[in-house]
C-alpha atoms as a PDB file:
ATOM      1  CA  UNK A   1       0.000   0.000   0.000  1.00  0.00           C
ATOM      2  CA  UNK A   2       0.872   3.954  -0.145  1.00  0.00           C
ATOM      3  CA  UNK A   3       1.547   4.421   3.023  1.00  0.00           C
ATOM      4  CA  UNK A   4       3.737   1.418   3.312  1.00  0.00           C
ATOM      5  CA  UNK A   5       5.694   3.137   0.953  1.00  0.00           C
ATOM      6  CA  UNK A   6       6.004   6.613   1.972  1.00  0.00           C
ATOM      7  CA  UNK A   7       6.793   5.246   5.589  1.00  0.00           C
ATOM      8  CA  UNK A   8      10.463   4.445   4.468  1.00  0.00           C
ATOM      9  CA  UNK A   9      12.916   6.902   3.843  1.00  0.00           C
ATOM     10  CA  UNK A  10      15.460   5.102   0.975  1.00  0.00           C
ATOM     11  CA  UNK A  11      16.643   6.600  -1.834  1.00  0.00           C
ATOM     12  CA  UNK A  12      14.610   4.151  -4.374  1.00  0.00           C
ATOM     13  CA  UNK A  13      11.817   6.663  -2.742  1.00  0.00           C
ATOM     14  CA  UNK A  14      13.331   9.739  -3.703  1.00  0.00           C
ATOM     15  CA  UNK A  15      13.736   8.204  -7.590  1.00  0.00           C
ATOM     16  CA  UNK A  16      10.308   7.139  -7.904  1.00  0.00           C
ATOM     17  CA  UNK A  17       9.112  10.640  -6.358  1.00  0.00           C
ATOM     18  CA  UNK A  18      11.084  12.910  -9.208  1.00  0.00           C
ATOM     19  CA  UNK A  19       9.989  10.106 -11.895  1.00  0.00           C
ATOM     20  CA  UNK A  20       6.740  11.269 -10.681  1.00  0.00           C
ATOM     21  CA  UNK A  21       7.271  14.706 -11.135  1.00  0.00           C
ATOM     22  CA  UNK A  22       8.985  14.693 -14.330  1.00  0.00           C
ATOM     23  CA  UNK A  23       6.164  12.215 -16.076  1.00  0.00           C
ATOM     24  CA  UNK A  24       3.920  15.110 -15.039  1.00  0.00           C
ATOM     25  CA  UNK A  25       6.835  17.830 -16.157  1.00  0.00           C
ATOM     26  CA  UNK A  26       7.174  16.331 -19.329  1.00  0.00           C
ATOM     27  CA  UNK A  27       3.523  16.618 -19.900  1.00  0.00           C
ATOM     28  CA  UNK A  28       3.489  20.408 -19.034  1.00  0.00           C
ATOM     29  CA  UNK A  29       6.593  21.075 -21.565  1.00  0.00           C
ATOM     30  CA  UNK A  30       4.905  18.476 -24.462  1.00  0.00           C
ATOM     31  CA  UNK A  31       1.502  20.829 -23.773  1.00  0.00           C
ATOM     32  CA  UNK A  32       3.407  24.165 -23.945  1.00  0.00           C
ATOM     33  CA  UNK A  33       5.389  22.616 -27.361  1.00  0.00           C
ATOM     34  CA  UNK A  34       1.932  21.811 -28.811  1.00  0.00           C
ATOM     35  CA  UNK A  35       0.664  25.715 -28.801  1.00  0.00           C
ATOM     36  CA  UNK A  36       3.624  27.409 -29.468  1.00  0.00           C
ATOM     37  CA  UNK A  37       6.505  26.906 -32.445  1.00  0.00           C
ATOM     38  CA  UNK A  38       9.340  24.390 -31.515  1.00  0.00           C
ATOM     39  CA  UNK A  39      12.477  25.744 -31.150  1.00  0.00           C
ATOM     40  CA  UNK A  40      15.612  24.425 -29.913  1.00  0.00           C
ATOM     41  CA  UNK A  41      16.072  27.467 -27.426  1.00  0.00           C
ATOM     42  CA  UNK A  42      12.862  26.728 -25.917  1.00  0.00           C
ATOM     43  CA  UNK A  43      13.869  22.983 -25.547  1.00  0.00           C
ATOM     44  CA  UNK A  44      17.148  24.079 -23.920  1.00  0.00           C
ATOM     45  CA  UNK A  45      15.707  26.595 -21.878  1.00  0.00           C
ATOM     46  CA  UNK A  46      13.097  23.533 -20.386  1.00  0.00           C
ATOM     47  CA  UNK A  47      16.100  21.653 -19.784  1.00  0.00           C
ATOM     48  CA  UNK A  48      17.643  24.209 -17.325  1.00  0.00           C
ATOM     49  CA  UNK A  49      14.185  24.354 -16.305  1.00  0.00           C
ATOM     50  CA  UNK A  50      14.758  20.453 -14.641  1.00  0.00           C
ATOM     51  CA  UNK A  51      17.764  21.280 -13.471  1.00  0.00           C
ATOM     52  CA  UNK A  52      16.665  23.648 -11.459  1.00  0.00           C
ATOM     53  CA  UNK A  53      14.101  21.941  -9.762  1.00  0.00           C
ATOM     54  CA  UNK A  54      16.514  19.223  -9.098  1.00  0.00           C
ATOM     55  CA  UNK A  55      18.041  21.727  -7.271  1.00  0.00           C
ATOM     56  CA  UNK A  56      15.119  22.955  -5.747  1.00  0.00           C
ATOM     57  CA  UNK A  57      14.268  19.430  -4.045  1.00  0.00           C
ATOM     58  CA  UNK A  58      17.870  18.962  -3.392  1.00  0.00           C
ATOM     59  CA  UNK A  59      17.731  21.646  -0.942  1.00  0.00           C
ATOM     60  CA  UNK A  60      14.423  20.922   0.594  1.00  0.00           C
ATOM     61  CA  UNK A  61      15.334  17.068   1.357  1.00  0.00           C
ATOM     62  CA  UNK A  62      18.363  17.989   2.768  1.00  0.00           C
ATOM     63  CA  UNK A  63      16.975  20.791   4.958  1.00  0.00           C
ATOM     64  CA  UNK A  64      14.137  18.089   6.169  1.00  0.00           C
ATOM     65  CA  UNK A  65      16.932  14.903   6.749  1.00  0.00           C
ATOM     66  CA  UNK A  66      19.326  16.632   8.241  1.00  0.00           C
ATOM     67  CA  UNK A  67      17.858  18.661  11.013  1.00  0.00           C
ATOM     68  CA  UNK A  68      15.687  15.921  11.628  1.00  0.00           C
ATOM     69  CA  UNK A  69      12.233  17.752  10.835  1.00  0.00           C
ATOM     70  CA  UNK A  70      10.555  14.682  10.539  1.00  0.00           C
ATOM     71  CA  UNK A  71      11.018  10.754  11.754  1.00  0.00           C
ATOM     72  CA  UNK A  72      12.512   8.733   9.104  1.00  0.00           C
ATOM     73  CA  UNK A  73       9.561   8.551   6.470  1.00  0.00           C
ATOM     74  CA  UNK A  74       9.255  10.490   3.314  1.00  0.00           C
ATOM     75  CA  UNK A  75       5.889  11.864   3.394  1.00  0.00           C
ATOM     76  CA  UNK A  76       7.116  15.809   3.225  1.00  0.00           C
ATOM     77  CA  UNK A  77       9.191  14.915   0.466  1.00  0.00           C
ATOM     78  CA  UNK A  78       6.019  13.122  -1.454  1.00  0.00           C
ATOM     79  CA  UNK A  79       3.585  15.943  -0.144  1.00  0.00           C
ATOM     80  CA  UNK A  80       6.498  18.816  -1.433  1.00  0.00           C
ATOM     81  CA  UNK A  81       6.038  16.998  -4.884  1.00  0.00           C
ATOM     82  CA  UNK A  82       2.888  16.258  -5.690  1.00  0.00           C
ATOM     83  CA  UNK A  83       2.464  20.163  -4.565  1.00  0.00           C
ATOM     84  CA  UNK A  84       5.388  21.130  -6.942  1.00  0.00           C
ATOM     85  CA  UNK A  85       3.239  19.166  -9.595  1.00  0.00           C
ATOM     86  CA  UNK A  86       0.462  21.485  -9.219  1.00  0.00           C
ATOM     87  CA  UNK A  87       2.444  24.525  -9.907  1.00  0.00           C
ATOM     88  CA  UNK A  88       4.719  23.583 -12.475  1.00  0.00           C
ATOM     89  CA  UNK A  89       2.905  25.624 -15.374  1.00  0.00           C
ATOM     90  CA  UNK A  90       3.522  28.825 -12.312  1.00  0.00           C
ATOM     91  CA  UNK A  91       7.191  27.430 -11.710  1.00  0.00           C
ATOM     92  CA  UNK A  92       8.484  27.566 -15.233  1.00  0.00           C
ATOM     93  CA  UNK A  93      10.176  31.068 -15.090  1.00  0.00           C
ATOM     94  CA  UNK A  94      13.519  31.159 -14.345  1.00  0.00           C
ATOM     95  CA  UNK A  95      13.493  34.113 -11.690  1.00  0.00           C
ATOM     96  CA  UNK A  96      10.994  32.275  -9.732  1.00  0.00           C
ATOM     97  CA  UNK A  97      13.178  29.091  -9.533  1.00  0.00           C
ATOM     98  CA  UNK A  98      16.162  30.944  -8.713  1.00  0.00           C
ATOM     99  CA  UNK A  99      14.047  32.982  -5.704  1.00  0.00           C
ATOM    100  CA  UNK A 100      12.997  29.674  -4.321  1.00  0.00           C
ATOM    101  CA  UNK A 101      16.484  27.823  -4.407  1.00  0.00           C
ATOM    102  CA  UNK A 102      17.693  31.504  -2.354  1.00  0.00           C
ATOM    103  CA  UNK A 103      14.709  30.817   0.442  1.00  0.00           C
ATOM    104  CA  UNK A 104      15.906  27.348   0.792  1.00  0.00           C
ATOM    105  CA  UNK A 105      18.951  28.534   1.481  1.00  0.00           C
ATOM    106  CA  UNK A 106      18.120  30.734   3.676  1.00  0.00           C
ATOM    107  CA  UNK A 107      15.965  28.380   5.495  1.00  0.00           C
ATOM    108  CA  UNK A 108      18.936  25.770   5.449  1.00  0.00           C
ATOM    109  CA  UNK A 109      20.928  28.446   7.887  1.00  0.00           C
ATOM    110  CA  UNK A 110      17.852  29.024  10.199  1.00  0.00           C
ATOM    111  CA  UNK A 111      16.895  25.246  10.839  1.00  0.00           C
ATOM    112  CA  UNK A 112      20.708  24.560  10.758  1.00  0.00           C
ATOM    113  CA  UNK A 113      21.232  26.329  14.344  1.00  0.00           C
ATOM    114  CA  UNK A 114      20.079  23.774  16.322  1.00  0.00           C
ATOM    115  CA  UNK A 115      23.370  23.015  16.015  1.00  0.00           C
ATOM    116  CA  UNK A 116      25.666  24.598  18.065  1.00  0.00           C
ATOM    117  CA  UNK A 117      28.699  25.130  15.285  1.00  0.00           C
ATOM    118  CA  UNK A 118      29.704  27.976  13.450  1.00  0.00           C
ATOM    119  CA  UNK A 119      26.792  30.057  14.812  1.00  0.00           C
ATOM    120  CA  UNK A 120      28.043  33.681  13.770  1.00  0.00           C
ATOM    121  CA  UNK A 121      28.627  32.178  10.501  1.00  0.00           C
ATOM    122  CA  UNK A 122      25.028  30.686  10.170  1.00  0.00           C
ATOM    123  CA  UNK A 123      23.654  34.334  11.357  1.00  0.00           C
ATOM    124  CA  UNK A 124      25.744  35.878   8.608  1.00  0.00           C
ATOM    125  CA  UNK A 125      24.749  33.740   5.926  1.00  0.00           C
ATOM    126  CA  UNK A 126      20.662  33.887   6.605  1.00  0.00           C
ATOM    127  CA  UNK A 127      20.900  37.422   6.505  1.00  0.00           C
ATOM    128  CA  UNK A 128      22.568  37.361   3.472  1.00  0.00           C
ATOM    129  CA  UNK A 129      20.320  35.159   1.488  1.00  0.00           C
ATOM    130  CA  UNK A 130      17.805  37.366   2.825  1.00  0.00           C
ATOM    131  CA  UNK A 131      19.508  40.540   1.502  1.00  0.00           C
ATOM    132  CA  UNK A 132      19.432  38.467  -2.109  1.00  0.00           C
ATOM    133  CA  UNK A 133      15.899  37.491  -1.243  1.00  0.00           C
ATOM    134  CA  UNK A 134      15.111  41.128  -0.377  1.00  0.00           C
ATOM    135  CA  UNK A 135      16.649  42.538  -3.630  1.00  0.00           C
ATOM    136  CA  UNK A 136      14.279  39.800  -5.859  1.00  0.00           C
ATOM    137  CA  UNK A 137      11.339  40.532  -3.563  1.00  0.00           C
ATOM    138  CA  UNK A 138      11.510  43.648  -1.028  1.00  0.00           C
ATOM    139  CA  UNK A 139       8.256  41.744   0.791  1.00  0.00           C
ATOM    140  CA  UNK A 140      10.843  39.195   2.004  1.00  0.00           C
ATOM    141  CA  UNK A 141      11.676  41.808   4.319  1.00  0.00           C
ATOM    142  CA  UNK A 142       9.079  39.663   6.899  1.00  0.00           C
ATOM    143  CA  UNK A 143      11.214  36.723   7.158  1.00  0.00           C
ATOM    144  CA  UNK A 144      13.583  38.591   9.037  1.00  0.00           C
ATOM    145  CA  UNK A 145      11.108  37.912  12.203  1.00  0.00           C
ATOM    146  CA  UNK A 146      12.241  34.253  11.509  1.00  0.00           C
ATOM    147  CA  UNK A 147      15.906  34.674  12.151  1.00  0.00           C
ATOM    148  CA  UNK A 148      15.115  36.856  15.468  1.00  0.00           C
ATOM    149  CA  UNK A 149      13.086  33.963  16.480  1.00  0.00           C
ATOM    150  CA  UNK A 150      15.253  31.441  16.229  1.00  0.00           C
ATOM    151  CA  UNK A 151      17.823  33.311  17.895  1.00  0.00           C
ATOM    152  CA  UNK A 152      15.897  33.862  20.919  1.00  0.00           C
ATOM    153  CA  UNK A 153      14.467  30.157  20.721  1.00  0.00           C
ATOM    154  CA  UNK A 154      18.023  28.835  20.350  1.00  0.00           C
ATOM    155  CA  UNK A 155      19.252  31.331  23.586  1.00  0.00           C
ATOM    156  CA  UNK A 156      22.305  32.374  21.233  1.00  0.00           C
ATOM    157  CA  UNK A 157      21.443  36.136  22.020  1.00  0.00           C
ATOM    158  CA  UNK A 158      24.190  38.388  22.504  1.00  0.00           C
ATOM    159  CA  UNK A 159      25.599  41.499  20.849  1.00  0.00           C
ATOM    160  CA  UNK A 160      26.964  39.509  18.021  1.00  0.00           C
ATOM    161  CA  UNK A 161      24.460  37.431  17.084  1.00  0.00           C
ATOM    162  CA  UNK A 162      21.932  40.306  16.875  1.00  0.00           C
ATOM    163  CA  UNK A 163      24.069  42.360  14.929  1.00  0.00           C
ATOM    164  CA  UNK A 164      25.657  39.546  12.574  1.00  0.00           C
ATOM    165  CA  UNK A 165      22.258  38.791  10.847  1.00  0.00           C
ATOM    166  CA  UNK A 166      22.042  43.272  10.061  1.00  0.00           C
ATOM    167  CA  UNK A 167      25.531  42.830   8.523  1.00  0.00           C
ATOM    168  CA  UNK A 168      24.630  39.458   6.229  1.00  0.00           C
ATOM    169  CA  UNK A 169      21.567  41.189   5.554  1.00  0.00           C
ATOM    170  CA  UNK A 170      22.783  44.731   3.974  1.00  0.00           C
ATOM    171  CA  UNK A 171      26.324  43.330   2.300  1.00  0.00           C
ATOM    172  CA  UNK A 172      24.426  42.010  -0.717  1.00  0.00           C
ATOM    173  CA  UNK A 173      22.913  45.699  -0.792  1.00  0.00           C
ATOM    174  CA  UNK A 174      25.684  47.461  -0.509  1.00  0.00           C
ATOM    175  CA  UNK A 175      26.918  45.200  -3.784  1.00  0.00           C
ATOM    176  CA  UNK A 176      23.925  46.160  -5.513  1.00  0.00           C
ATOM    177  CA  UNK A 177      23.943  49.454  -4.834  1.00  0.00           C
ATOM    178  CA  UNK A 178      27.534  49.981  -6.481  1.00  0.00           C
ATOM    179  CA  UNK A 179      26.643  48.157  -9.160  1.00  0.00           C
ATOM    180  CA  UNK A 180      23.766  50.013 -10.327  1.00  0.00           C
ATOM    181  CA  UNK A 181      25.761  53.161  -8.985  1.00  0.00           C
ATOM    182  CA  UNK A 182      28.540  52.303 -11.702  1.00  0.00           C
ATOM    183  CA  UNK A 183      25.803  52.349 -14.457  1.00  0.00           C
ATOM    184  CA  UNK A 184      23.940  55.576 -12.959  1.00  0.00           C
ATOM    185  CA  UNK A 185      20.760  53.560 -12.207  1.00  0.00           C
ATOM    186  CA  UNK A 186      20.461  54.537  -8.492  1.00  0.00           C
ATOM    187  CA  UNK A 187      16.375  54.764  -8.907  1.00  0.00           C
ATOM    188  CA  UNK A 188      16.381  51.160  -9.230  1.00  0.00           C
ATOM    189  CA  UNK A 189      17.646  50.690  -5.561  1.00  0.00           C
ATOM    190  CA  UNK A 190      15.201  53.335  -4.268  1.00  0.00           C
ATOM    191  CA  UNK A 191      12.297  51.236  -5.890  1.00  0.00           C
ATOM    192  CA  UNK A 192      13.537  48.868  -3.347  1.00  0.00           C
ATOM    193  CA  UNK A 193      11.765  50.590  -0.232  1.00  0.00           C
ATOM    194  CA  UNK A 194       8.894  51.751  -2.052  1.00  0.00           C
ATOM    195  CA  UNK A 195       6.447  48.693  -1.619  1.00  0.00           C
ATOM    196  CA  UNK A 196       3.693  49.032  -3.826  1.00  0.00           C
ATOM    197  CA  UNK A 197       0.196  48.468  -3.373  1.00  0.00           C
ATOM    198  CA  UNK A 198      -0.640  44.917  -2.565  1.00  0.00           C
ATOM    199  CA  UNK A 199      -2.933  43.211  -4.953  1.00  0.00           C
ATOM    200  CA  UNK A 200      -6.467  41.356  -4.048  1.00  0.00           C
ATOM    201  CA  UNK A 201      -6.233  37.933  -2.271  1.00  0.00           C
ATOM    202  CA  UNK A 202      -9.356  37.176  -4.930  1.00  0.00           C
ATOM    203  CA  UNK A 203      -6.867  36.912  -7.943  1.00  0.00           C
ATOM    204  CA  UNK A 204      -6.077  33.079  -6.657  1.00  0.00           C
ATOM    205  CA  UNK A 205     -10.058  32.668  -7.263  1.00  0.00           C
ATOM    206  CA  UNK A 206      -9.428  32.975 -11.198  1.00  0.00           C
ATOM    207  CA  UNK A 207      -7.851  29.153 -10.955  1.00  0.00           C
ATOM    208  CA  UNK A 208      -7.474  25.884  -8.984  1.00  0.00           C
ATOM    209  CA  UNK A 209      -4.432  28.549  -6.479  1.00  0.00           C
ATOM    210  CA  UNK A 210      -7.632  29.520  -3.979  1.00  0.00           C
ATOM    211  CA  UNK A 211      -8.640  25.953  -3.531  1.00  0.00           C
ATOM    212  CA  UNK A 212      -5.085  24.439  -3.091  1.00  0.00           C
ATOM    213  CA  UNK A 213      -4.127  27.068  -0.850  1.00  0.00           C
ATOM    214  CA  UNK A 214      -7.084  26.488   1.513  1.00  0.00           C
ATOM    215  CA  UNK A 215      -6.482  22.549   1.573  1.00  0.00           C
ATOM    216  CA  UNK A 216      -2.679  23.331   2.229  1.00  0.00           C
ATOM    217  CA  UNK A 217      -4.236  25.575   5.186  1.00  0.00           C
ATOM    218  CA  UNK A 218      -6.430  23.148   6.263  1.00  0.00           C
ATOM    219  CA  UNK A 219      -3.794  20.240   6.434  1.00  0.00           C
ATOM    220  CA  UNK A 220      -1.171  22.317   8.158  1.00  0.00           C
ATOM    221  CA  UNK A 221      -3.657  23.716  10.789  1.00  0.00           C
ATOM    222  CA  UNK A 222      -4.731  20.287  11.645  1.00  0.00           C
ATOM    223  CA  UNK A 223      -1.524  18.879  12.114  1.00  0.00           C
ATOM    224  CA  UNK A 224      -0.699  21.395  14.066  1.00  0.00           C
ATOM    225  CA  UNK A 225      -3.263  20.908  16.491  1.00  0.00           C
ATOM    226  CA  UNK A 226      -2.760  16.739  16.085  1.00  0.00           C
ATOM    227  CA  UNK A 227       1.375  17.239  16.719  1.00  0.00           C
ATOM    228  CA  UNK A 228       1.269  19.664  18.865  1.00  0.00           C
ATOM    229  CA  UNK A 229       0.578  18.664  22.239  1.00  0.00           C
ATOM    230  CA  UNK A 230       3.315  15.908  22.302  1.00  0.00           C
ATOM    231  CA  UNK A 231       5.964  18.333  20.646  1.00  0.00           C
ATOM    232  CA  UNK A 232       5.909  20.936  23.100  1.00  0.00           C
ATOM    233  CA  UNK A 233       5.418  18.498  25.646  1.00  0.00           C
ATOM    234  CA  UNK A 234       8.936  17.785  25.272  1.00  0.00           C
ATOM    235  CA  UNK A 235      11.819  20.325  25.977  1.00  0.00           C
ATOM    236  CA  UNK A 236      13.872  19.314  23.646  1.00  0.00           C
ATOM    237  CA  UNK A 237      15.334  20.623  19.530  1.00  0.00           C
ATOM    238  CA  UNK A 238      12.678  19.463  17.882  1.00  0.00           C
ATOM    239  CA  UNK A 239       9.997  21.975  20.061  1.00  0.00           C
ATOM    240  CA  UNK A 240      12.058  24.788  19.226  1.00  0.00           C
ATOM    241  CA  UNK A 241      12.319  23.259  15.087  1.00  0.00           C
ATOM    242  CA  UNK A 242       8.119  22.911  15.411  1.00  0.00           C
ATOM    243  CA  UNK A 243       8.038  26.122  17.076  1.00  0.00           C
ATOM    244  CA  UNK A 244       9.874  27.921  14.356  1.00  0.00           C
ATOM    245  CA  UNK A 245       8.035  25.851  11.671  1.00  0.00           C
ATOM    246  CA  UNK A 246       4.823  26.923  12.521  1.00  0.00           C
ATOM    247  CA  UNK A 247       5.953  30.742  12.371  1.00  0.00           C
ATOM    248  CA  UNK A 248       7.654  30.103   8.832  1.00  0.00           C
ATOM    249  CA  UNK A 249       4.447  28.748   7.860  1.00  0.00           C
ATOM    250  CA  UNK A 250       2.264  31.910   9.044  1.00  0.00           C
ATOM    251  CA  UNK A 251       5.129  34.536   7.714  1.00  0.00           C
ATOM    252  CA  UNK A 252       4.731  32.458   4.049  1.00  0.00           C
ATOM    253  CA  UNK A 253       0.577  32.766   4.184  1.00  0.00           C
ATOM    254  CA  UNK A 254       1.318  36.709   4.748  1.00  0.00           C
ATOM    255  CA  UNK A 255       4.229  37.311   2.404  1.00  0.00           C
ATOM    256  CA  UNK A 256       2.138  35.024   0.064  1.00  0.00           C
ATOM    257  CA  UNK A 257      -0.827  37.727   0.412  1.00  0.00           C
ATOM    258  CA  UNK A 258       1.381  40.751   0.607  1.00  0.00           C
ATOM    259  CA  UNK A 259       3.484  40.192  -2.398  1.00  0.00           C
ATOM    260  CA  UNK A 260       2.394  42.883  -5.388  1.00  0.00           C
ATOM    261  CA  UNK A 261       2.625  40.253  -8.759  1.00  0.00           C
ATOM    262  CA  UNK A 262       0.491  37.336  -7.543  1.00  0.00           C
ATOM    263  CA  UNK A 263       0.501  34.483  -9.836  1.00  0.00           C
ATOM    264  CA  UNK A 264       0.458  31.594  -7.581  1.00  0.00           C
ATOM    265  CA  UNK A 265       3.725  30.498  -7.634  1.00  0.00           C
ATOM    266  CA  UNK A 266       4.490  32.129  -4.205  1.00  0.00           C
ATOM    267  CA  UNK A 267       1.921  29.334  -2.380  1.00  0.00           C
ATOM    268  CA  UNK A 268       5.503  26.702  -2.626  1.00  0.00           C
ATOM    269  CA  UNK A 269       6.968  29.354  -0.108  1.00  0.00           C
ATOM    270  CA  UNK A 270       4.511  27.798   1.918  1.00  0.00           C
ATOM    271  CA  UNK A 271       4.547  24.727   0.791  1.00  0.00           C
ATOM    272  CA  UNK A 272       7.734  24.268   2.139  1.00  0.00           C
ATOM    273  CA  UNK A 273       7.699  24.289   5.913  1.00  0.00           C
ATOM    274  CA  UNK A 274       3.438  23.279   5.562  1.00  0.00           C
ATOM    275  CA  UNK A 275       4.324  19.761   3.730  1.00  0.00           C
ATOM    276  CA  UNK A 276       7.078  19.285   6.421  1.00  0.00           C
ATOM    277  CA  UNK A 277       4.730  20.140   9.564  1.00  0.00           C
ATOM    278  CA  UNK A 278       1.520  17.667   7.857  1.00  0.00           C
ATOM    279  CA  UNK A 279       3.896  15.105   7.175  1.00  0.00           C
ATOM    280  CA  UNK A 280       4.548  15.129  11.817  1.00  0.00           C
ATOM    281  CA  UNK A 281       0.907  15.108  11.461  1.00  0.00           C
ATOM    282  CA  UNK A 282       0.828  12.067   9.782  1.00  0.00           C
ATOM    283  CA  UNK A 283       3.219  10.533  12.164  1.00  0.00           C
ATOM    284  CA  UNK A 284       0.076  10.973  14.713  1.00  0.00           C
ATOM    285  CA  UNK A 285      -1.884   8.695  12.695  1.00  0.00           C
ATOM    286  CA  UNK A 286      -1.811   5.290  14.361  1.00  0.00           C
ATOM    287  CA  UNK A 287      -4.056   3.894  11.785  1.00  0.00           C
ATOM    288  CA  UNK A 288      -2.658   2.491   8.679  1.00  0.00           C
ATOM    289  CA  UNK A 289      -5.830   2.181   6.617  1.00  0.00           C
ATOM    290  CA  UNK A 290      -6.262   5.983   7.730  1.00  0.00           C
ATOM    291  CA  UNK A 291      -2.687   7.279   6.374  1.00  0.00           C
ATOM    292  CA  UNK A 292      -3.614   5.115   3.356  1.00  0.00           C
ATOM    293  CA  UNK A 293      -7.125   6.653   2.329  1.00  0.00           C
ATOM    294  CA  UNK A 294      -5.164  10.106   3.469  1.00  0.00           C
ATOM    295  CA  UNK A 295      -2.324   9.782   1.063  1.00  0.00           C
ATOM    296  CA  UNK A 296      -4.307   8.141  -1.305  1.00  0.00           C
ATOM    297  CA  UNK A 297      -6.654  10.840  -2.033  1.00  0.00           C
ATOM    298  CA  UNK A 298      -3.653  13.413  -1.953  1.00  0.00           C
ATOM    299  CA  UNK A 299      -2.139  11.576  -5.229  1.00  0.00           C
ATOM    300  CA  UNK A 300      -5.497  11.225  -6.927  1.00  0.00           C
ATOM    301  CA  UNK A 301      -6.523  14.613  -5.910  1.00  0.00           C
ATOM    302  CA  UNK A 302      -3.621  16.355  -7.336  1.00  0.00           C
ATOM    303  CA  UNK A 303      -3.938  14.182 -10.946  1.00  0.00           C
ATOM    304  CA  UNK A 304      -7.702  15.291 -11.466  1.00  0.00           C
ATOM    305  CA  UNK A 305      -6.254  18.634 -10.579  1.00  0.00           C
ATOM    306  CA  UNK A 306      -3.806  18.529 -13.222  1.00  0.00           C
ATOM    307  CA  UNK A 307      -5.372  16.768 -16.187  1.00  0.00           C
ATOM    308  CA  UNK A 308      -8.474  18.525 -15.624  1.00  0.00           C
ATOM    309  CA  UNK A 309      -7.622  21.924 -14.701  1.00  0.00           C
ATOM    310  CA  UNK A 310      -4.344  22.792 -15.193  1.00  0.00           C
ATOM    311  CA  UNK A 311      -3.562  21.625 -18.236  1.00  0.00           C
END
C-alpha cells in the first residue's frame, strides 16, 4: 500500500518521487510545445528548467533529513512533490526558480542552528540570502522575524548574534547598490523601499491557487493541532524546530498575500515548511488504513487537478 511506501525513507523513494514529477513535467513542456513553435532554445531553456528543480528538491530534502524535521519517512518529500506538480505551469520562469532555491537557502541556515557550530557564521549567511531574497522581492523583508526567532528560541542572544544577521543582511545591498551606482541607475535601488500596493487575495479565485491554498491551510492547521501537544510536551530541539516551523508557515501565508505580482507560484513558499509540519501530522496517525485513504486521495486529488484543470 501507499503508506507502506512513503513510511520508508530510501533513496529508491526519492527516484520514484522525481519520476513522478517529471512524467507530469514532461507533460506540461509536451503541452506548452503543442501551442507554441518548436524551437531548440525553448527545448534548452526547459532543460535548465529540470535542473533547477533538481536543485530545488535537493535543498528541501536535505533541509528536512538533516535537522531531523521529521522521523525517518518520506511523506514531506512526497507531499512537497505532488504540490510542486500542481504549480509547475507557475514554476516555469527562471526568476521564480532561482528565488525559491535563495529561500531554501536561507531556510537551510535558520533550521541549521540547532546546532551549536559555526553560529556567527550561520547568522551571517541567513541574513545574506535574505539581503538576495530582499533585492528579488523587497516583501521578504518579513522573514527577518524568523531569524530573530530562532535566535531567541536557540538562547544564542548576545551582541553579536543580533548584529551579525544586520551585517549578512545589507552586504548584498551594498553590492547592488555599487553596481547600479557604476551604471547611474540609483532609482532602481530606491524602488527597493517603495512597496507598492498589494494586490487582491481574490486573484487566486481565477484558478485551482484559492482551492489548493485552503487545503494546504487546512492540512497544516490540523496537524498542528494533532502534533502539537506531544511536541511541546517535550523540551527538547525538535519543540524549538516545530516552534519555528509553525511561524515560517504563518510569515509564508502573509508574504504570500502581501506580495504585489500574484501568480500563484508564491503558495511553494509555503509549501515548504506546511508539507514538512503535515507530514509530523501524519506521524500521529496510528491507523494504517487511515494514512492510506489520506495519502491516497492526496495523489489522486492532485492528478484530477492537473489533467483537468491545469492543463
Amino acid at each position: 500500500m501507499l503508506a507502506n511506501f512513503l513510511e520508508k525513507s530510501k533513496p529508491i523513494n526519492f527516484i520514484v518521487y522525481f519520476g513522478l514529477f517529471f512524467c507530469f513535467f514532461m507533460i506540461t513542456i509536451f503541452s506548452n510545445l503543442l501551442t507554441g513553435n518548436f524551437t531548440w532554445l525553448k527545448a534548452l531553456e526547459n532543460t535548465s528548467f529540470l535542473g533547477l528543480f533538481l536543485i530545488v528538491f535537493f535543498f528541501y530534502n536535505f533541509i528536512v533529513s538533516k535537522n531531523k524535521l521529521t522521523f525517518d519517512h518520506s511523506y514531506a518529500f512526497f507531499l512537497f512533490i505532488l504540490t510542486s506538480i500542481l504549480f509547475i505551469p507557475k514554476l516555469l520562469a527562471v526568476n521564480t526558480l532561482i528565488t525559491l532555491i535563495i529561500y531554501l537557502l536561507f531556510l537551510r541556515k535558520i533550521y541549521s542552528l540547532r546546532s551549536h557550530k559555526k553560529v556567527i557564521q550561520k547568522l551571517f549567511d541567513s541574513g545574506f540570502w535574505l539581503g538576495i531574497l530582499f533585492i528579488l522581492n523587497p516583501f521578504s523583508l518579513i522573514f527577518l522575524i524568523l531569524i530573530y526567532t530562532s535566535i531567541l528560541l536557540r538562547k544564542k542572544v548576545s551582541f553579536h548574534t543580533l548584529l551579525t544577521p544586520i551585517i549578512g543582511f545589507i552586504s548584498p545591498l551594498i553590492i547592488y547598490f555599487a553596481y547600479l551606482f557604476w551604471y547611474d541607475s540609483g532609482e532602481e535601488f530606491k524602488q527597493l523601499f517603495i512597496f507598492n500596493n498589494i494586490n487582491s487575495v481574490f486573484i487566486y479565485a481565477k484558478d485551482t491557487t484559492l482551492w489548493i491554498f485552503g487545503t494546504v491551510l487546512l492540512l497544516t492547521i490540523s496537524s498542528i493541532f494533532l502534533k502539537s501537544p506531544k511536541a511541546l510536551s517535550v523540551n527538547n530541539s525538535f519543540k524549538k524546530s516545530w516552534i519555528i516551523l509553525i511561524l515560517n508557515s504563518i510569515i509564508a501565508v502573509v508574504f504570500a498575500l502581501m506580495i504585489s505580482n500574484k501568480n500563484g507560484s508564491e503558495i511553494v513558499f509555503l509549501m515548504i515548511p506546511a508539507s514538512i509540519i503535515i507530514a509530523n501530522g501524519f506521524e500521529v496517525i496510528e491507523k494504517m488504513i487511515v494514512k492510506n485513504i489520506l495519502s491516497g486521495l492526496l495523489l489522486i486529488g492532485t492528478i484530477l487537478t492537473f489533467f483537468l484543470v491545469i492543463i
